[in-house]
N, C-alpha and C. Protein backbone atom coordinates (compact mmCIF):
# COMPACT_ATOMS: atom_id res chain seq x y z
N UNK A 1 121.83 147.68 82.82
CA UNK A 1 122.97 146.98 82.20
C UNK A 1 124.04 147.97 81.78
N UNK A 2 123.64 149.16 81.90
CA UNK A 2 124.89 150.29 81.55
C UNK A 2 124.66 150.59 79.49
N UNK A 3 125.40 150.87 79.40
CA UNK A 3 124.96 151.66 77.96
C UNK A 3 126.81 151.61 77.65
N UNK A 4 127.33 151.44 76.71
CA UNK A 4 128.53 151.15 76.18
C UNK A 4 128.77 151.87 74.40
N UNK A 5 129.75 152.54 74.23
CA UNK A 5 129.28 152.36 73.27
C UNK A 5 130.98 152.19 72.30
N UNK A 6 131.40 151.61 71.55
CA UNK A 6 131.95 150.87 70.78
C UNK A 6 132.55 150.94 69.68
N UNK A 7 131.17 152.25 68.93
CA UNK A 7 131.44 152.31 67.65
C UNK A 7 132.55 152.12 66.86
N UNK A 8 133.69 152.39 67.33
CA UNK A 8 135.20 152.14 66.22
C UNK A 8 135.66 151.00 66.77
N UNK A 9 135.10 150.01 67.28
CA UNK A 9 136.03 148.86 67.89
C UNK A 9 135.06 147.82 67.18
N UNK A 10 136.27 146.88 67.26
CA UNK A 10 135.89 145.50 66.26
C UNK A 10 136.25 144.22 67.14
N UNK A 11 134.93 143.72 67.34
CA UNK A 11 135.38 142.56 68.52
C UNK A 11 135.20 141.10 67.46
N UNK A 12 136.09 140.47 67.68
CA UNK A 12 136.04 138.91 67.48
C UNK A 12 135.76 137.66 68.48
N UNK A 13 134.54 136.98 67.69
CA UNK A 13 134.22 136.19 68.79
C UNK A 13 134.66 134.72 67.97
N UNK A 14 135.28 134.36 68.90
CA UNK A 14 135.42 132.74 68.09
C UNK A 14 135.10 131.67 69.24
N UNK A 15 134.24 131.14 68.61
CA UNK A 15 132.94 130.34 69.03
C UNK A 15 132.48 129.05 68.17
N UNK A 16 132.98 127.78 68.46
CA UNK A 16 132.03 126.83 67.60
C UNK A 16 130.57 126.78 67.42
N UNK A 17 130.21 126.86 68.57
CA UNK A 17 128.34 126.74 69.20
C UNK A 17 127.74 128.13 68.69
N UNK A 18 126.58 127.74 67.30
CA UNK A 18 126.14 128.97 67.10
C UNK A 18 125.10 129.72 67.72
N UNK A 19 124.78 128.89 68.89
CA UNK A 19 123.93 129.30 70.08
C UNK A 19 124.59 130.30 70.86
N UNK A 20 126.10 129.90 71.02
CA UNK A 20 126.65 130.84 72.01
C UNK A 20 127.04 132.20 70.97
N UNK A 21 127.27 132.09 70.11
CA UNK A 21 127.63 132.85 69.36
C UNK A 21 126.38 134.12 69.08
N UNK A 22 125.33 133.72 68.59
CA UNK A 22 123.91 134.81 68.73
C UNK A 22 124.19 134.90 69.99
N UNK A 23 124.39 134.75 71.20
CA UNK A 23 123.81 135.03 72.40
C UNK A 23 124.92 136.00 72.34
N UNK A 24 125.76 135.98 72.47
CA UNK A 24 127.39 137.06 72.34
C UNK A 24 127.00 138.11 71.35
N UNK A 25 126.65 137.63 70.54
CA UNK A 25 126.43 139.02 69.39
C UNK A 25 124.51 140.09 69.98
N UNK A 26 124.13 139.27 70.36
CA UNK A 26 123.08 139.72 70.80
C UNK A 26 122.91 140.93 72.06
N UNK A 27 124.14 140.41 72.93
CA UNK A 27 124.64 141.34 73.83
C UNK A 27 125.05 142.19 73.68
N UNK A 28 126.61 142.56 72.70
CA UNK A 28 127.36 143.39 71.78
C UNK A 28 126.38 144.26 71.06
N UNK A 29 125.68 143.42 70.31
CA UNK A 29 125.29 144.30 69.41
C UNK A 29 124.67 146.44 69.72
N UNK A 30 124.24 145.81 70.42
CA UNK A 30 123.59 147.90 70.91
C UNK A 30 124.87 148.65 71.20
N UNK A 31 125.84 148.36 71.24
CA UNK A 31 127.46 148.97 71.61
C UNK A 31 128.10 149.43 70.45
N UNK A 32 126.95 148.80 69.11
CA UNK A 32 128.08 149.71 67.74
C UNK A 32 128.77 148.80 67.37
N UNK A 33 129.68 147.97 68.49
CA UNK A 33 131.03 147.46 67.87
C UNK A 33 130.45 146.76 66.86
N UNK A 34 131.53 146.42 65.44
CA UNK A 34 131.99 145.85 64.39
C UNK A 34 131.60 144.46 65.27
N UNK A 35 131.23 143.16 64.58
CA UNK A 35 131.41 141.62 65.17
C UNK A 35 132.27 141.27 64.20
N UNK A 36 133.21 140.36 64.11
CA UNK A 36 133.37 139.10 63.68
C UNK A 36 133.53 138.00 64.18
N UNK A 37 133.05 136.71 63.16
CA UNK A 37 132.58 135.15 64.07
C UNK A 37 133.61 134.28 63.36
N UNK A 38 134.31 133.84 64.32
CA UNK A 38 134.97 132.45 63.69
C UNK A 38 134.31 131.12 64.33
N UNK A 39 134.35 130.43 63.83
CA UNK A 39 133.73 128.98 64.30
C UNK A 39 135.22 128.14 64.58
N UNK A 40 135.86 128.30 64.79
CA UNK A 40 137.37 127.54 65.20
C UNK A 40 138.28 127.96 65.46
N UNK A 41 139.76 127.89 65.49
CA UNK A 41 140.53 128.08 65.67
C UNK A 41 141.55 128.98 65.41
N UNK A 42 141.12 128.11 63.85
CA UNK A 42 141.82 128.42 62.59
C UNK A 42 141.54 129.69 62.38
N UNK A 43 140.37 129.78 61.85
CA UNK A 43 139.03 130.98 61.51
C UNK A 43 139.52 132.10 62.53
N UNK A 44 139.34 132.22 63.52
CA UNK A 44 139.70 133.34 64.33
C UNK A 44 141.61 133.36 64.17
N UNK A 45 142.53 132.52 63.86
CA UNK A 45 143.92 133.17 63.23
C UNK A 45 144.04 133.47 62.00
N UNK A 46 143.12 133.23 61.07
CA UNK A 46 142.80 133.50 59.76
C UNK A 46 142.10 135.57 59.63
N UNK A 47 141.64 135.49 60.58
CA UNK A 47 140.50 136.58 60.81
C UNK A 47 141.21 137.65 61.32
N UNK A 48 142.04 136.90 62.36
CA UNK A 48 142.99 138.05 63.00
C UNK A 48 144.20 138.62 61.98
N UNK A 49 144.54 137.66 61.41
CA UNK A 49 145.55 138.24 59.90
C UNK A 49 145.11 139.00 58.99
N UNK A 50 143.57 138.79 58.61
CA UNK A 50 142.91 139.75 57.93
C UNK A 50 142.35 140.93 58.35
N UNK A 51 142.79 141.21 59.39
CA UNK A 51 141.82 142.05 60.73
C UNK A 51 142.77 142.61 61.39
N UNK A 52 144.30 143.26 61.39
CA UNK A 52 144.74 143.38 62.03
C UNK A 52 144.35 144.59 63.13
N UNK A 53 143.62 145.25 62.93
CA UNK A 53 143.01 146.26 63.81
C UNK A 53 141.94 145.76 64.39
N UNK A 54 141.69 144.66 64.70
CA UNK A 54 140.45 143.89 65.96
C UNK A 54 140.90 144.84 67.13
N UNK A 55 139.78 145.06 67.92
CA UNK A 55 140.14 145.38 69.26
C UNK A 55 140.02 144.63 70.68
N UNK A 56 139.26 143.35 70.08
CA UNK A 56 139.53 142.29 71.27
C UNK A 56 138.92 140.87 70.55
N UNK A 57 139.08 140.09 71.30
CA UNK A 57 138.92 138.78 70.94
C UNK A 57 138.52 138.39 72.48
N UNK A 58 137.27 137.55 71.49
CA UNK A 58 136.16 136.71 73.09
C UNK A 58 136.76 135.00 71.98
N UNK A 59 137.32 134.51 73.07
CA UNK A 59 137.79 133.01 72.36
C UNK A 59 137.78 132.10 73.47
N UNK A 60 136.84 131.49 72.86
CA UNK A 60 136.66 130.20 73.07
C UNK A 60 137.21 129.10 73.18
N UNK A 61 137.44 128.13 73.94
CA UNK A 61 138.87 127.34 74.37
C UNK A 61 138.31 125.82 73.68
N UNK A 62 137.24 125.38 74.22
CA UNK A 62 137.23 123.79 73.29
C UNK A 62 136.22 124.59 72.05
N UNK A 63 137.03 124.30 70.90
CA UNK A 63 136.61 124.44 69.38
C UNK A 63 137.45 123.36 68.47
N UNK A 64 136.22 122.91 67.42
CA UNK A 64 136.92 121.73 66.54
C UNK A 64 137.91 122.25 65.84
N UNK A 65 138.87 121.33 65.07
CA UNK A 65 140.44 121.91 64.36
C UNK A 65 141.59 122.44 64.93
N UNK A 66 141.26 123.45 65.90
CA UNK A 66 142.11 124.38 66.51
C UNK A 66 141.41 124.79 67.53
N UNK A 67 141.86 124.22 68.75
CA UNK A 67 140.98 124.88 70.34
C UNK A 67 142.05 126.21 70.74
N UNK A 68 141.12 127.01 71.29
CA UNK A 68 141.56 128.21 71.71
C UNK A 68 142.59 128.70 72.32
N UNK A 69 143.38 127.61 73.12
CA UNK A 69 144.74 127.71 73.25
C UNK A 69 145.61 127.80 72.30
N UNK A 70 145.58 126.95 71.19
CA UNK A 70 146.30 126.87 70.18
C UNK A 70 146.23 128.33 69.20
N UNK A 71 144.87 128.55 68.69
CA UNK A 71 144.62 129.51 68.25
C UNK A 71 145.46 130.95 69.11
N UNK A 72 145.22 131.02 70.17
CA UNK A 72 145.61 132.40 70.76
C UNK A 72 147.30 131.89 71.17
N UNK A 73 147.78 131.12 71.39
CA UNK A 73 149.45 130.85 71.08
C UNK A 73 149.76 131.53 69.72
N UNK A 74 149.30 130.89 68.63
CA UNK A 74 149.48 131.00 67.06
C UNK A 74 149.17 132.90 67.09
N UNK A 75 148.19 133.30 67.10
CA UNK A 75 148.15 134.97 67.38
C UNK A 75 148.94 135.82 68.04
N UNK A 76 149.27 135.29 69.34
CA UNK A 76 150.35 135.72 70.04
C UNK A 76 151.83 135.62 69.18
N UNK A 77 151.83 135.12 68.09
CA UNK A 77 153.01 135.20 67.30
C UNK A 77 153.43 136.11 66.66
N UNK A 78 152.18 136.81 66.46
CA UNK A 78 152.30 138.06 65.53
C UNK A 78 151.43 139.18 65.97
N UNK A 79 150.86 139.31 66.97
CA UNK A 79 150.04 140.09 67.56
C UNK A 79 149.73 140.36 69.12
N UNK A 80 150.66 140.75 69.57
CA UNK A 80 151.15 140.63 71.35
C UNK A 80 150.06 141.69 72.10
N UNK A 81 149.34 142.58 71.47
CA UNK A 81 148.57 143.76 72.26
C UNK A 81 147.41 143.39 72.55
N UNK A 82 146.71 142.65 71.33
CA UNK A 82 145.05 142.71 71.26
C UNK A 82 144.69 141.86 72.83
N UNK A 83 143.64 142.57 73.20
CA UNK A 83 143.38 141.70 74.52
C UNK A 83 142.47 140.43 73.84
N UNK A 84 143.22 140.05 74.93
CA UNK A 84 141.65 137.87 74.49
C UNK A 84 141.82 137.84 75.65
N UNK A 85 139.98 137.37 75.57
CA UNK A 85 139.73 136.88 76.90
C UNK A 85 138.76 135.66 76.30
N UNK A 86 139.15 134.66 77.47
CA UNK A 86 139.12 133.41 77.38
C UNK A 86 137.64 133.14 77.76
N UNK A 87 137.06 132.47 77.18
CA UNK A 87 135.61 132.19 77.86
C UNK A 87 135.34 130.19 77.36
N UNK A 88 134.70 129.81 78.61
CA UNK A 88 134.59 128.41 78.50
C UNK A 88 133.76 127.59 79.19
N UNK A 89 133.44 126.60 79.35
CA UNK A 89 132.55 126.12 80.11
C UNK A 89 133.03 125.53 80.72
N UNK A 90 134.97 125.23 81.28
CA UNK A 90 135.20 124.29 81.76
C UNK A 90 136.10 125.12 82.94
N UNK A 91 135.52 124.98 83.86
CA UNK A 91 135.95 126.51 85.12
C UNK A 91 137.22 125.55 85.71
N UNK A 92 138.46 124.70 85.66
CA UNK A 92 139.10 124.74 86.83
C UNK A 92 140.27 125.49 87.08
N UNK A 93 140.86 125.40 87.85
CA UNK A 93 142.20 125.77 88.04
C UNK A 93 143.31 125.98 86.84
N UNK A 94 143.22 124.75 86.35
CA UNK A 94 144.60 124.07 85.46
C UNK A 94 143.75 124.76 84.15
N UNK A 95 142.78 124.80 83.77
CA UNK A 95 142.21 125.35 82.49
C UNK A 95 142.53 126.95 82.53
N UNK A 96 141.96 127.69 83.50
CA UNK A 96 142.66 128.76 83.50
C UNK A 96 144.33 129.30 83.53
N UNK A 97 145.02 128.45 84.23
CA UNK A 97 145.87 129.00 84.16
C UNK A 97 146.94 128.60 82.86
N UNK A 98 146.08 127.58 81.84
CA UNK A 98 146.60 126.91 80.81
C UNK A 98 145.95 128.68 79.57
N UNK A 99 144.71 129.02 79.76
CA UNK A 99 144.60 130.12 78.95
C UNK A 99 145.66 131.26 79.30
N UNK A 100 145.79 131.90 80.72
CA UNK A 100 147.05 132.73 81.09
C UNK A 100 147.95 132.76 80.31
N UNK A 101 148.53 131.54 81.06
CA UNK A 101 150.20 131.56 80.56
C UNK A 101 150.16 131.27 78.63
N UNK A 102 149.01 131.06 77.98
CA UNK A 102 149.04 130.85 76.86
C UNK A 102 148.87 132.60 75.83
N UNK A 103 148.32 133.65 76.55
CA UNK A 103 148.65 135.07 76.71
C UNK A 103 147.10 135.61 76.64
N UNK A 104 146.20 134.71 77.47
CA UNK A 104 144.78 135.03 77.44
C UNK A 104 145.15 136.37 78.32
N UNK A 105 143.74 137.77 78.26
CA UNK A 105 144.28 138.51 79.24
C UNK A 105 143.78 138.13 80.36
N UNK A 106 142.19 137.40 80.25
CA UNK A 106 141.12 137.36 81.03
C UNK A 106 140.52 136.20 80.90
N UNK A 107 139.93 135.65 81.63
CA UNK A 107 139.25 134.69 81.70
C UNK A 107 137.88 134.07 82.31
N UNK A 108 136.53 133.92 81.04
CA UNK A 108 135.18 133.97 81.94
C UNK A 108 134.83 132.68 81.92
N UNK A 109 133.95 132.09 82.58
CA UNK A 109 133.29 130.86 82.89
C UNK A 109 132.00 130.74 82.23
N UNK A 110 131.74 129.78 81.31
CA UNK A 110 130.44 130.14 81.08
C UNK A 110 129.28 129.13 82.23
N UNK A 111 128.00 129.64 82.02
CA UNK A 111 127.44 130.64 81.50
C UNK A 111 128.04 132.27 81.74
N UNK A 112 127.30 132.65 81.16
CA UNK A 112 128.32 134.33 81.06
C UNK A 112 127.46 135.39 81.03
N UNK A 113 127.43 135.63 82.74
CA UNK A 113 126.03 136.67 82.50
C UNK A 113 126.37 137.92 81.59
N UNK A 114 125.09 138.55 81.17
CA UNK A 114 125.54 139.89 80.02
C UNK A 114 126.40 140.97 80.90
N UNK A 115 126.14 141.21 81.95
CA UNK A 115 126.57 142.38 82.76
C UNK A 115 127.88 141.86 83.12
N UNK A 116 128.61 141.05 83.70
CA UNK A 116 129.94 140.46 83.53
C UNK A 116 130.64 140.23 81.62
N UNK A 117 130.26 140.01 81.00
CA UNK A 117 130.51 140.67 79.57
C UNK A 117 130.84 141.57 79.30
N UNK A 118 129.49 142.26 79.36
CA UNK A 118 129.79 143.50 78.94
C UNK A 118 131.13 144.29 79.83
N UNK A 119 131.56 144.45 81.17
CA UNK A 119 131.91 145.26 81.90
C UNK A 119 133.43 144.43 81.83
N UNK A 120 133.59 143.45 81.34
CA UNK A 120 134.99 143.23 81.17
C UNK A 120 135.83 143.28 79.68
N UNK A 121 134.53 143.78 78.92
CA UNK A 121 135.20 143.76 77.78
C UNK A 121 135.46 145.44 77.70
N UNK A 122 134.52 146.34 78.56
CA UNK A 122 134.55 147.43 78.48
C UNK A 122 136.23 147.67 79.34
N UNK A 123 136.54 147.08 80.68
CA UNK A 123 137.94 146.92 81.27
C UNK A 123 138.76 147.42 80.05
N UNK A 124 138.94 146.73 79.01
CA UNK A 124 139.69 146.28 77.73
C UNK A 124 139.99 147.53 76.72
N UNK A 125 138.27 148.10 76.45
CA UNK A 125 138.41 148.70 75.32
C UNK A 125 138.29 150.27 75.88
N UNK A 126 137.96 150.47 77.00
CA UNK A 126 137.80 151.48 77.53
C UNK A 126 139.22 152.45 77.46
N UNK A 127 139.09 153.81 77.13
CA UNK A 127 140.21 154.59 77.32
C UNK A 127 141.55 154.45 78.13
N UNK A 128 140.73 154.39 79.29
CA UNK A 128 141.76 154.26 80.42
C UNK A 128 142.64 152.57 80.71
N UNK A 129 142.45 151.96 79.42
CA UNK A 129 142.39 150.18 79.60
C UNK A 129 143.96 150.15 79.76
């Protein structure tokens, strides 16, 4: 699975499902990085204001209150660098290109194998990103 390591980076996962959420942190975790979990929308633009040094955001597109489009529009207001990448269970066309143009950088399908995870978040945080 490769070996990563993280230590000064702070990833945000915003995630309703606390299934998906352990499974994400479970992956991350041996990499060092910092986690933080929002369960909505809100929570992950709340998080990102308190957080302004996150180094990426894994966001989740259907979440109650505030779905992940909305949320990463609202961030994109005040925070144009941090990469987000979009992750979802709903793979089509029009969903992706609704995270894009909304300023996702990336976009995964779930399920979400660990080795596609890991290696696109590394894309991101990696030196050369």
């Amino acid at each position: 699975m490769g070996s990563y390591n993280w230590e000064h980076k702070t990833i945000l996962i915003a995630e309703d499902e606390e299934m998906n959420f352990l499974f994400m942190e479970a992956i991350i975790e041996s990499s060092q990085a910092s986690i933080l979990w929002a369960s909505n929308g809100i929570e992950a633009v709340e998080l990102m204001k308190q957080h302004p040094d996150t180094s990426l955001i894994l966001m989740d597109i259907r979440m109650p209150e505030m779905d992940g489009i909305e949320a990463t529009l609202k961030i994109r207001e005040f925070n144009t660098t941090v990469p987000i990448i979009a992750q979802t269970a709903y793979s089509t066309e029009e969903d992706r290109n609704k995270c894009l143009e909304a300023g996702c950088n990336e976009y995964l399908t779930k399920p979400i194998s660990h080795k596609v995870l890991l290696s696109t978040i590394e894309r991101f945080l990696s030196p050369n990103a």
